[in-house]
C-alpha atoms as a PDB file:
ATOM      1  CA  UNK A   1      -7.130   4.315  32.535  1.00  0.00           C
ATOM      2  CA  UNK A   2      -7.132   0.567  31.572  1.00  0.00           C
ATOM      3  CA  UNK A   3      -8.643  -1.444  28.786  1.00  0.00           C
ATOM      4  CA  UNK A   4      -8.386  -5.260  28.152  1.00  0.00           C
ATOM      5  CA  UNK A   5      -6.741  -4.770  24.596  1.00  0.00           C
ATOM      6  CA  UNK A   6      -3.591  -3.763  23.111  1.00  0.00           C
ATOM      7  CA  UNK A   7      -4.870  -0.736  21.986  1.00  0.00           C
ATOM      8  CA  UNK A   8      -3.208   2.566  23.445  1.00  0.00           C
ATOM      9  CA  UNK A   9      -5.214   3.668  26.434  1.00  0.00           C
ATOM     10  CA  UNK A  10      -4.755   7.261  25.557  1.00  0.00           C
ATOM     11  CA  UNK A  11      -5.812   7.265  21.740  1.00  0.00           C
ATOM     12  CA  UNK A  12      -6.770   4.173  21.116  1.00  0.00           C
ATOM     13  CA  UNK A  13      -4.132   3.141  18.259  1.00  0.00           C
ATOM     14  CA  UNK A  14      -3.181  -0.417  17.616  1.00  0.00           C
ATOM     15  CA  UNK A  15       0.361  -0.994  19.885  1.00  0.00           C
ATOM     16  CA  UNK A  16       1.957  -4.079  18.122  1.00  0.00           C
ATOM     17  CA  UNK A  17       1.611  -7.377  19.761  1.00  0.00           C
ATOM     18  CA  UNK A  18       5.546  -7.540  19.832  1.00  0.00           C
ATOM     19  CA  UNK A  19       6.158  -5.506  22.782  1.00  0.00           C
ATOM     20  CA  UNK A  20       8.156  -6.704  25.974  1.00  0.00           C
ATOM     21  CA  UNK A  21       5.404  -7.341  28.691  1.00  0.00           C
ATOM     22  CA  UNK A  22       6.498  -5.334  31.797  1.00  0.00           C
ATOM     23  CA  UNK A  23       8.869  -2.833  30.114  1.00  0.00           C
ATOM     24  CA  UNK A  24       7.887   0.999  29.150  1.00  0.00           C
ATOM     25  CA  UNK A  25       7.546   1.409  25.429  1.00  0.00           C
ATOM     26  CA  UNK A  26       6.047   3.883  23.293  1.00  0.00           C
ATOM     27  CA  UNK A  27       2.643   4.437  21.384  1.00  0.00           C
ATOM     28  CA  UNK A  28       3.419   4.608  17.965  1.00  0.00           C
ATOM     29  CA  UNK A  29       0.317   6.890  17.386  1.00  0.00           C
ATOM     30  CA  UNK A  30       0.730   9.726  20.179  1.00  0.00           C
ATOM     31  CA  UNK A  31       3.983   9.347  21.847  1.00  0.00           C
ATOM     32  CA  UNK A  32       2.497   8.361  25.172  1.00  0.00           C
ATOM     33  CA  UNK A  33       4.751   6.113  27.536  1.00  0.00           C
ATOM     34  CA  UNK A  34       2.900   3.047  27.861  1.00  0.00           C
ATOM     35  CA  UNK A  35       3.775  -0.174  30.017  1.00  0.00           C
ATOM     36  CA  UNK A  36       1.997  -3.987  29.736  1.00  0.00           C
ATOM     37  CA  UNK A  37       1.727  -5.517  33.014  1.00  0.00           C
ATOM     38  CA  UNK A  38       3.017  -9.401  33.471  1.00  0.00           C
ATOM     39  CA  UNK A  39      -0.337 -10.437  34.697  1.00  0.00           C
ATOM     40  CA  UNK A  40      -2.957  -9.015  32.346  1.00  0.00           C
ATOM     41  CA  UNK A  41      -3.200  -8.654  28.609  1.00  0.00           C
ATOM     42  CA  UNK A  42      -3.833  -4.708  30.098  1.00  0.00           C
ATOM     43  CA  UNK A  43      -2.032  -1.942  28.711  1.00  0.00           C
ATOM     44  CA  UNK A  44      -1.330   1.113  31.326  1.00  0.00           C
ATOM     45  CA  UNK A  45      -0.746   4.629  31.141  1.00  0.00           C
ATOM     46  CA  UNK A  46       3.005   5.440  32.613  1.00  0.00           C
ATOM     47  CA  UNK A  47       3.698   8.215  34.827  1.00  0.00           C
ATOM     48  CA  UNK A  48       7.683   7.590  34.290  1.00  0.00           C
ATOM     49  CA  UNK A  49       8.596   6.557  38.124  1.00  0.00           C
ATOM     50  CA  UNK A  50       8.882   3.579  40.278  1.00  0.00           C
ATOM     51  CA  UNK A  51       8.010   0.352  38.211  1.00  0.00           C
ATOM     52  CA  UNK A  52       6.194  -2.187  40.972  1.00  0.00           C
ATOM     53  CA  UNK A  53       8.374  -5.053  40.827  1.00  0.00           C
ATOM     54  CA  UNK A  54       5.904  -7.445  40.484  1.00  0.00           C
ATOM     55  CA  UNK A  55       3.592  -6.556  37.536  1.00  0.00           C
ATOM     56  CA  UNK A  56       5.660  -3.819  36.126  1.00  0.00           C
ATOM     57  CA  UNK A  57       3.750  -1.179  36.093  1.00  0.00           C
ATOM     58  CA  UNK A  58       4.939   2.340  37.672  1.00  0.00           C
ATOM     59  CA  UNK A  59       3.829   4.091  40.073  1.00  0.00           C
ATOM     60  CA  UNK A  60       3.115   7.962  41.260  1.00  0.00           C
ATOM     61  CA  UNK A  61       6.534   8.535  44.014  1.00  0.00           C
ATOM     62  CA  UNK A  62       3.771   9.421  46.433  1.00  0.00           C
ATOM     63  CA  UNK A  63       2.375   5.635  46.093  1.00  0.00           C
ATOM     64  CA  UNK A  64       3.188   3.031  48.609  1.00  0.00           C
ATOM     65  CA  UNK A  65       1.418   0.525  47.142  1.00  0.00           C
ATOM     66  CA  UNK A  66       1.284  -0.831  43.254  1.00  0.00           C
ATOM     67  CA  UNK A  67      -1.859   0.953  41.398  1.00  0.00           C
ATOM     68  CA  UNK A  68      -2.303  -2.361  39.245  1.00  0.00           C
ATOM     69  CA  UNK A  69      -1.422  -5.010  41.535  1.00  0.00           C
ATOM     70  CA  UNK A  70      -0.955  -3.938  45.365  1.00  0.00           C
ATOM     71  CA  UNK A  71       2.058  -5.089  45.539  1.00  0.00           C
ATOM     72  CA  UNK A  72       4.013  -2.849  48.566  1.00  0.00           C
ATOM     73  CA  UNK A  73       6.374  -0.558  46.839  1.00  0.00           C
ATOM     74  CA  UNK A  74       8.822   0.410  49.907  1.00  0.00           C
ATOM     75  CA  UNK A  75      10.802  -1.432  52.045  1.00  0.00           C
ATOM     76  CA  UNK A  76      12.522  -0.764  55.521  1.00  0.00           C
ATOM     77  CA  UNK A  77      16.450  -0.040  55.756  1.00  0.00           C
ATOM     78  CA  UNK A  78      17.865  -2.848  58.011  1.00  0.00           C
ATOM     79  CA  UNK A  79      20.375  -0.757  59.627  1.00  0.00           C
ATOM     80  CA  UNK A  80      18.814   2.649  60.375  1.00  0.00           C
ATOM     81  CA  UNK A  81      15.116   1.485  59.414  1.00  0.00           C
ATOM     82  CA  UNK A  82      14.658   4.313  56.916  1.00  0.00           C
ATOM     83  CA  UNK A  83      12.027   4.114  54.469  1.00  0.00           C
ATOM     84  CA  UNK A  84      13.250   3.904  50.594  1.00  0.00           C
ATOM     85  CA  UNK A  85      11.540   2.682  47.289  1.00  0.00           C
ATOM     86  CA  UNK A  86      11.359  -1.187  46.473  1.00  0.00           C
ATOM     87  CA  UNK A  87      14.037  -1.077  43.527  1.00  0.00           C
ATOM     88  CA  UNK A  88      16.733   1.628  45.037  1.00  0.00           C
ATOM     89  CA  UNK A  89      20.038   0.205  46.000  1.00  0.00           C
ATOM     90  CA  UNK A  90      20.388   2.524  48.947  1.00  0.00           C
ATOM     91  CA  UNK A  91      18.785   3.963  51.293  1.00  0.00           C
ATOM     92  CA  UNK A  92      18.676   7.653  52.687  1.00  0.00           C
ATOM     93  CA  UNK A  93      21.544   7.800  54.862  1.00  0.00           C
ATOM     94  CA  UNK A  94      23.696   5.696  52.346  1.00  0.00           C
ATOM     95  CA  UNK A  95      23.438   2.140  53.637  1.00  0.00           C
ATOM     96  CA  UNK A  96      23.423  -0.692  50.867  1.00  0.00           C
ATOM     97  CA  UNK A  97      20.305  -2.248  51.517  1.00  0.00           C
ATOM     98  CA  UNK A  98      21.000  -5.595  49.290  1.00  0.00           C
ATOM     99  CA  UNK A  99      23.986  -6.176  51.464  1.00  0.00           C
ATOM    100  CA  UNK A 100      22.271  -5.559  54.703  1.00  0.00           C
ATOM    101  CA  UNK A 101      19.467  -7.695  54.170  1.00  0.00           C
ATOM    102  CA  UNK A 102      21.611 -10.961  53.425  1.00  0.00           C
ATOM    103  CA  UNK A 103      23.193 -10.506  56.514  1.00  0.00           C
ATOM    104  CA  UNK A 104      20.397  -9.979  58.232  1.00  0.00           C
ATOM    105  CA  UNK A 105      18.910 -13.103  57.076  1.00  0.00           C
ATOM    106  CA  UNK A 106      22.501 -14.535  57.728  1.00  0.00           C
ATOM    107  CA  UNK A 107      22.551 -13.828  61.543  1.00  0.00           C
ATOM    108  CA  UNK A 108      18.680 -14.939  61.903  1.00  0.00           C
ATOM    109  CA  UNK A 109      20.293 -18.335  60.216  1.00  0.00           C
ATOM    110  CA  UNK A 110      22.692 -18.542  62.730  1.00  0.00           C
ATOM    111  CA  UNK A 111      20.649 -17.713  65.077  1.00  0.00           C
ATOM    112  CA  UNK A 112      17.949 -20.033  64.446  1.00  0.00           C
ATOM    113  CA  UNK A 113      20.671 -22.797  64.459  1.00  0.00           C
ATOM    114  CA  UNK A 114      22.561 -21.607  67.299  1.00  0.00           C
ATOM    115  CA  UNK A 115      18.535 -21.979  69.204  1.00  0.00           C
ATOM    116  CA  UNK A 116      18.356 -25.156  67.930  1.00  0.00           C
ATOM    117  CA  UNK A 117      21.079 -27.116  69.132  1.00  0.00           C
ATOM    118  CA  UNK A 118      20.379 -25.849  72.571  1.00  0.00           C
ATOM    119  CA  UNK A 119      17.430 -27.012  72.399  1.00  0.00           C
ATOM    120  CA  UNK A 120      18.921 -30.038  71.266  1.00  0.00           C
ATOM    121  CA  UNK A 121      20.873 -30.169  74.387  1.00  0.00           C
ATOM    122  CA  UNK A 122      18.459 -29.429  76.539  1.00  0.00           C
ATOM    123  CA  UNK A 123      16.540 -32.925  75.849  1.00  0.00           C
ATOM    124  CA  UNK A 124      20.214 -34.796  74.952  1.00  0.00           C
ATOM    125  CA  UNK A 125      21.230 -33.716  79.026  1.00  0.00           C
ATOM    126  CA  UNK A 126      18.086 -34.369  80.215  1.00  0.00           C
ATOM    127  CA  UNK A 127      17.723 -37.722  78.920  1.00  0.00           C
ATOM    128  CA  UNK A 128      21.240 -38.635  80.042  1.00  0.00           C
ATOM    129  CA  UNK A 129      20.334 -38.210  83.404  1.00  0.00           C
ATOM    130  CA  UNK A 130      21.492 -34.231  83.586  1.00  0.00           C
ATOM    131  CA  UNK A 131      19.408 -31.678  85.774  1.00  0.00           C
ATOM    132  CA  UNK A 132      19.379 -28.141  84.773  1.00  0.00           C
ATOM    133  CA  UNK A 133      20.871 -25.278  86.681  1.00  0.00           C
ATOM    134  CA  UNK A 134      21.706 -21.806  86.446  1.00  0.00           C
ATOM    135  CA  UNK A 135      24.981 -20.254  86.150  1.00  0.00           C
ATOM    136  CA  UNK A 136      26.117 -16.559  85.728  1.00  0.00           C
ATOM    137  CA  UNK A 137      26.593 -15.805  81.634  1.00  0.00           C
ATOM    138  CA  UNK A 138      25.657 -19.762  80.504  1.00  0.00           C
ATOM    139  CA  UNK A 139      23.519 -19.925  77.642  1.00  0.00           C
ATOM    140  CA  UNK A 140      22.991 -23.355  79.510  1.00  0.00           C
ATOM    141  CA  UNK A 141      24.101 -25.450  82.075  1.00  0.00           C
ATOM    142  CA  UNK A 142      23.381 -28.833  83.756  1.00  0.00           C
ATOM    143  CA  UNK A 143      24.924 -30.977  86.505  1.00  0.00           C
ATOM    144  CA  UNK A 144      25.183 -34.864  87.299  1.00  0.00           C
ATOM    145  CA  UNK A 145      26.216 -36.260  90.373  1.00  0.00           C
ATOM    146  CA  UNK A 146      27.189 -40.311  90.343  1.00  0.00           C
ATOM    147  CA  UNK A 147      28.684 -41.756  93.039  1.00  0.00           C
ATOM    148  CA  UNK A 148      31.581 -44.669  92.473  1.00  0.00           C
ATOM    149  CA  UNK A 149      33.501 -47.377  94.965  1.00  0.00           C
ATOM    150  CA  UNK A 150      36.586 -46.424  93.887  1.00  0.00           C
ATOM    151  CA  UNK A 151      36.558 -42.554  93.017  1.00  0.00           C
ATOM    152  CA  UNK A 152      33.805 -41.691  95.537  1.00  0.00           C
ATOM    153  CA  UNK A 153      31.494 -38.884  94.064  1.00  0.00           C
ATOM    154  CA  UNK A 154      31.682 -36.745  91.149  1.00  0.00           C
ATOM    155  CA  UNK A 155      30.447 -34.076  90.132  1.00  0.00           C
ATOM    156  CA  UNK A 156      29.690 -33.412  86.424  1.00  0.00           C
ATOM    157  CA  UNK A 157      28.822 -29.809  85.066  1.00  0.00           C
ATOM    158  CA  UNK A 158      28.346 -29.212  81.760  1.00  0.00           C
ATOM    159  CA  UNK A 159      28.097 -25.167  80.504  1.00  0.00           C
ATOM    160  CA  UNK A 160      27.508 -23.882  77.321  1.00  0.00           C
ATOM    161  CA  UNK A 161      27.839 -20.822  76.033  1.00  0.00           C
ATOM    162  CA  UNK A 162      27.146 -19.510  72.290  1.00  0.00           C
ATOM    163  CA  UNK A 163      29.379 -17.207  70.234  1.00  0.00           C
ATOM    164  CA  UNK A 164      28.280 -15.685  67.307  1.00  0.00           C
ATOM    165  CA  UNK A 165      31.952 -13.378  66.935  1.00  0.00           C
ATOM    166  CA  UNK A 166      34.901 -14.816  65.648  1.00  0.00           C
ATOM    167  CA  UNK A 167      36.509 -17.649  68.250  1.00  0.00           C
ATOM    168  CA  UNK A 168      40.454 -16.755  69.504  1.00  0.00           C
ATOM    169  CA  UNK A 169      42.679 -19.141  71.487  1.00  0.00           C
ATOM    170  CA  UNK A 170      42.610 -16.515  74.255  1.00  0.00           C
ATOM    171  CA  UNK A 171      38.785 -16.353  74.062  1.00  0.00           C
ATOM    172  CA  UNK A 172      38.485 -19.908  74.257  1.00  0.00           C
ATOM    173  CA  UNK A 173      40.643 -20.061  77.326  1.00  0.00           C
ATOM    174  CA  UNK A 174      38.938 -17.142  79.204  1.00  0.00           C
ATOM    175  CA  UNK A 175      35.802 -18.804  78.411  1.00  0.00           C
ATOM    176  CA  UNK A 176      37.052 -22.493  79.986  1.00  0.00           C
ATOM    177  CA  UNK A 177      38.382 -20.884  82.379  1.00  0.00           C
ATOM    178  CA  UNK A 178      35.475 -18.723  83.724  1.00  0.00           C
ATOM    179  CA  UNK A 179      33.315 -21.997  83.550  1.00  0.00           C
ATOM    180  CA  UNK A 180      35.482 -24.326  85.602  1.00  0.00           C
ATOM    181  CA  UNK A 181      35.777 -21.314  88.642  1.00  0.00           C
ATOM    182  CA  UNK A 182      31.374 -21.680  88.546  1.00  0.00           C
ATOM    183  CA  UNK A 183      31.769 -25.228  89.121  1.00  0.00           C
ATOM    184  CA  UNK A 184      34.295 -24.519  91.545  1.00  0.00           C
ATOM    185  CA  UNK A 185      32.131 -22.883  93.100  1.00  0.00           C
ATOM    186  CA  UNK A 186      29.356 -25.326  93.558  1.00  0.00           C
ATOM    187  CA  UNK A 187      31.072 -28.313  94.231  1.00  0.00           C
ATOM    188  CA  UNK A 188      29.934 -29.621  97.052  1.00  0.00           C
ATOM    189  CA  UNK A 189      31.635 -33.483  96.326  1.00  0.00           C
ATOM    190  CA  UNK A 190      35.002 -34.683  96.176  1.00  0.00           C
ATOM    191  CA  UNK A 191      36.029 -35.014  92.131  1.00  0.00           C
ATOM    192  CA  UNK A 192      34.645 -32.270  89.534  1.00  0.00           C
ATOM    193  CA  UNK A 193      34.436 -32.915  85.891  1.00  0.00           C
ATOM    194  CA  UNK A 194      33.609 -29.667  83.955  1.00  0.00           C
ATOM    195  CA  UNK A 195      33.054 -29.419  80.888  1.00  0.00           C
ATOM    196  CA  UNK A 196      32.929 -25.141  79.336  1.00  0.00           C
ATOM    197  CA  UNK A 197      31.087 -26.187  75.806  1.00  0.00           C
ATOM    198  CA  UNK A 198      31.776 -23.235  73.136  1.00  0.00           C
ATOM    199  CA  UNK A 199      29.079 -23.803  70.822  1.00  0.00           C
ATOM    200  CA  UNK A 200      29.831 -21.594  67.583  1.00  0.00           C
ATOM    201  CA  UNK A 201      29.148 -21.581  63.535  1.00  0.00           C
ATOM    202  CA  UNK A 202      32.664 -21.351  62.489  1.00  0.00           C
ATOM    203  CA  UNK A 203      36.142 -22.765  64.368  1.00  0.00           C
ATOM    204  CA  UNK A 204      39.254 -21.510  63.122  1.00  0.00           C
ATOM    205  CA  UNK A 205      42.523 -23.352  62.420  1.00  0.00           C
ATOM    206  CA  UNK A 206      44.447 -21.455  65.012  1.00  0.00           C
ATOM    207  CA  UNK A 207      41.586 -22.448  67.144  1.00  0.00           C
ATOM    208  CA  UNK A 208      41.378 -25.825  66.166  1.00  0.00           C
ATOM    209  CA  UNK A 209      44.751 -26.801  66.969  1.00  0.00           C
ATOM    210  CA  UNK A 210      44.835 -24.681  70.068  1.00  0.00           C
ATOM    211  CA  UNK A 211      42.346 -26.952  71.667  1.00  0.00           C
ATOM    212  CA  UNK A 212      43.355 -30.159  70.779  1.00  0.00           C
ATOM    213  CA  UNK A 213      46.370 -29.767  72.634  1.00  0.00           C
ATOM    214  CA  UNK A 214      44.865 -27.461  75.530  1.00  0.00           C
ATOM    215  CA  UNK A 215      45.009 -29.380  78.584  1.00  0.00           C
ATOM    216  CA  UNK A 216      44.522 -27.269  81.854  1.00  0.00           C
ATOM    217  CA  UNK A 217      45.881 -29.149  84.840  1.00  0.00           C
ATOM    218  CA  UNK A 218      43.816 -29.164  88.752  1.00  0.00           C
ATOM    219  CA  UNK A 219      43.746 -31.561  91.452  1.00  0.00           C
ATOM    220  CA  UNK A 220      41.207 -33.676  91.881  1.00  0.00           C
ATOM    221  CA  UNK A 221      39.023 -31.722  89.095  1.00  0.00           C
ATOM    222  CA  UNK A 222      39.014 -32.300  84.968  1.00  0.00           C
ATOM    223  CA  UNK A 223      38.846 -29.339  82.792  1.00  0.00           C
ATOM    224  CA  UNK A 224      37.747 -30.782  79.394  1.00  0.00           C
ATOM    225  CA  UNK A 225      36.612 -27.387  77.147  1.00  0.00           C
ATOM    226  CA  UNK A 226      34.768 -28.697  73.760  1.00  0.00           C
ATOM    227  CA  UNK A 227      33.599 -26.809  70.971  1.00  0.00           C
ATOM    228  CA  UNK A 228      30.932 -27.335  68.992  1.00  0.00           C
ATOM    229  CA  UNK A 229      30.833 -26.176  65.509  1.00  0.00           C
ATOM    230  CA  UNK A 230      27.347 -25.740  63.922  1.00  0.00           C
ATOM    231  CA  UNK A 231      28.352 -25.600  60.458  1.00  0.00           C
ATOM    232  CA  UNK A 232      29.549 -28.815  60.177  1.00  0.00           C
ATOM    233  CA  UNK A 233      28.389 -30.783  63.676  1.00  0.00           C
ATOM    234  CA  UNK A 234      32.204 -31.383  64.576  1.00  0.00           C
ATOM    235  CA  UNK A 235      32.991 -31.384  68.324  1.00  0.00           C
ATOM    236  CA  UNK A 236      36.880 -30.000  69.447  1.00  0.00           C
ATOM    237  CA  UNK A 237      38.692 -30.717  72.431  1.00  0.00           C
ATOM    238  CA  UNK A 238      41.907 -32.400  73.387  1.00  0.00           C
ATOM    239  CA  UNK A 239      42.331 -35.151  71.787  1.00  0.00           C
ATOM    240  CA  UNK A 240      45.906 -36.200  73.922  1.00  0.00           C
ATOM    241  CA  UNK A 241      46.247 -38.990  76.942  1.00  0.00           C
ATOM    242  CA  UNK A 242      48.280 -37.506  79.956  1.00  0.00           C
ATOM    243  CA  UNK A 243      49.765 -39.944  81.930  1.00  0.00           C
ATOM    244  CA  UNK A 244      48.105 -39.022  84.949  1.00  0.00           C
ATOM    245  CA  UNK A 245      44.830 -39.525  83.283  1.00  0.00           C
ATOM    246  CA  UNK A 246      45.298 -42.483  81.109  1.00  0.00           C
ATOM    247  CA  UNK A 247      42.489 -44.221  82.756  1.00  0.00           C
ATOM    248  CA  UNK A 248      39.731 -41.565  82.607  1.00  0.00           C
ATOM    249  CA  UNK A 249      40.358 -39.129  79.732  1.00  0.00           C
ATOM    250  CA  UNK A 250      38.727 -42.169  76.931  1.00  0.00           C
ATOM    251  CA  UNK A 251      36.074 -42.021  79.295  1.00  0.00           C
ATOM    252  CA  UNK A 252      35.758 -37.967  79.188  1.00  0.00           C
ATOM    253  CA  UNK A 253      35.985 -37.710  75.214  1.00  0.00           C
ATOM    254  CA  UNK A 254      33.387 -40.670  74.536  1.00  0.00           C
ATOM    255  CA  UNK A 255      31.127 -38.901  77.337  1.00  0.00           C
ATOM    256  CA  UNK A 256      31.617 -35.096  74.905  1.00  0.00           C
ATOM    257  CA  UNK A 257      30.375 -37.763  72.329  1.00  0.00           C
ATOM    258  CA  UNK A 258      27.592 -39.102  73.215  1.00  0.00           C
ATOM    259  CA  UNK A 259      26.443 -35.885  74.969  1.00  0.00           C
ATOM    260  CA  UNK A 260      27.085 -32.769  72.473  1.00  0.00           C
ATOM    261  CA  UNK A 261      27.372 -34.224  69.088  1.00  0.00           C
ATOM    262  CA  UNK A 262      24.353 -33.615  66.952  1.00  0.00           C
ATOM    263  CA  UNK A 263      25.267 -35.241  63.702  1.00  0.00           C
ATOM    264  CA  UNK A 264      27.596 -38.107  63.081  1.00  0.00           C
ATOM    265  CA  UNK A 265      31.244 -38.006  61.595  1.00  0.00           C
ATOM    266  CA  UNK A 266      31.851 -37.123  58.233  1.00  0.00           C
ATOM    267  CA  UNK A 267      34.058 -39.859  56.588  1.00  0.00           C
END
């Protein structure tokens, strides 16, 4: 029962205008629990259980839906997709549901990010001259062939692969490593340049300094392993000058450059 007043709807007393819209009170008159909803000067009979978190009202535990407003009462468990009321904590089998539901949005963050810069890529490569090709476990891959006087052809593949776990030196290695056999295997030319590109949210110290000094050594072939670190748009790779290579490895890090950054330098 509902009236537009802030008389009781039960027996009709004056309720004082002082009451806290949206919380349970009292009638002064008969005792009945009473509750004012946030969007109408309406007072409401309570029946003690599950206050809609939108208007304020409560509801039957039988109600999926608000009786004053509509507003859904229930929500899904993220983990185990078990049904529990809009204000409880937990759900049935014990999962916080608070917790679970900012990760969830987390991950779909990273996620969306993670989409986005290989998207990114896939129009950065292109542009730059890059075809796209398949490889075994790449997220993405491309190859460029160019053709020089002096070092004959090259080859250049570029493979990504995202990582939403936590990045190790070993993992970063494996990872390089498994790239630069595909290109192996492809090569049809005489030089390769491959470059494994970890693209991730978060690069660890270890892993930071692990890579700028990882330099794995072939003939006639460069193995330059970047990562790319979403959170912040830094690229890491090795940032040292072999002797050997003195005359191509400027050339290799300004090509990572232009090719897989996606925001500028921080200062």
């Amino acid at each position: 029962m509902e009236i537009n007043s802030l008389d009781c709807p039960k027996c009709g007393g004056s309720i004082p205008e002082q009451i806290r819209r949206g919380k349970l009170f009292k009638c002064p008159h008969c005792g009945s629990t009473l509750v004012w909803p946030d969007k109408q000067a309406t007072l409401v009979l309570s029946f003690g259980a599950n206050l809609c978190p939108d208007c304020g009202v409560d509801n039957e535990p039988t109600r999926s839906f608000c009786r004053n407003c509509g507003t859904s009462l229930t929500k899904t468990c993220p983990q185990c997709k078990a049904t529990l009321y809009v204000g409880d904590s937990y759900c049935p089998n014990g999962h916080d549901f608070e917790y679970l539901r900012q990760r969830h949005e987390y991950e779909q963050q990273r996620l969306g990010r993670a989409k986005w810069y290989l998207d990114f890529i896939d129009t950065n490569l292109i542009t730059n001259g890059y075809t796209p090709i398949q490889i075994p476990e790449a997220d993405k891959a491309f190859y460029r062939s160019e053709f020089r006087l002096v070092t004959a052809t090259t080859e250049h593949y570029c493979i990504f692969r995202y990582f939403n776990e936590t990045l190790t030196p070993d993992k970063v290695r494996s990872t390089s490593e498994q790239g630069f056999r595909h290109a192996e295997e492809l090569k049809t030319g005489t030089n390769l340049r491959c470059y494994p590109v970890i693209v991730t949210d978060n690069v660890p110290s270890n892993v930071r300094d692990f890579i700028r000094s990882y330099n794995p050594k072939h003939f006639s072939a460069i193995e330059f392993p970047v990562i790319v670190e979403l959170a912040s748009g830094e690229l890491y790779y090795y940032t040292g000058t072999p002797l050997y290579g003195f005359a191509v490895y400027g050339g290799i890090r300004n090509n990572a450059e232009n090719l897989f950054r996606f925001r500028k330098s921080r200062s």
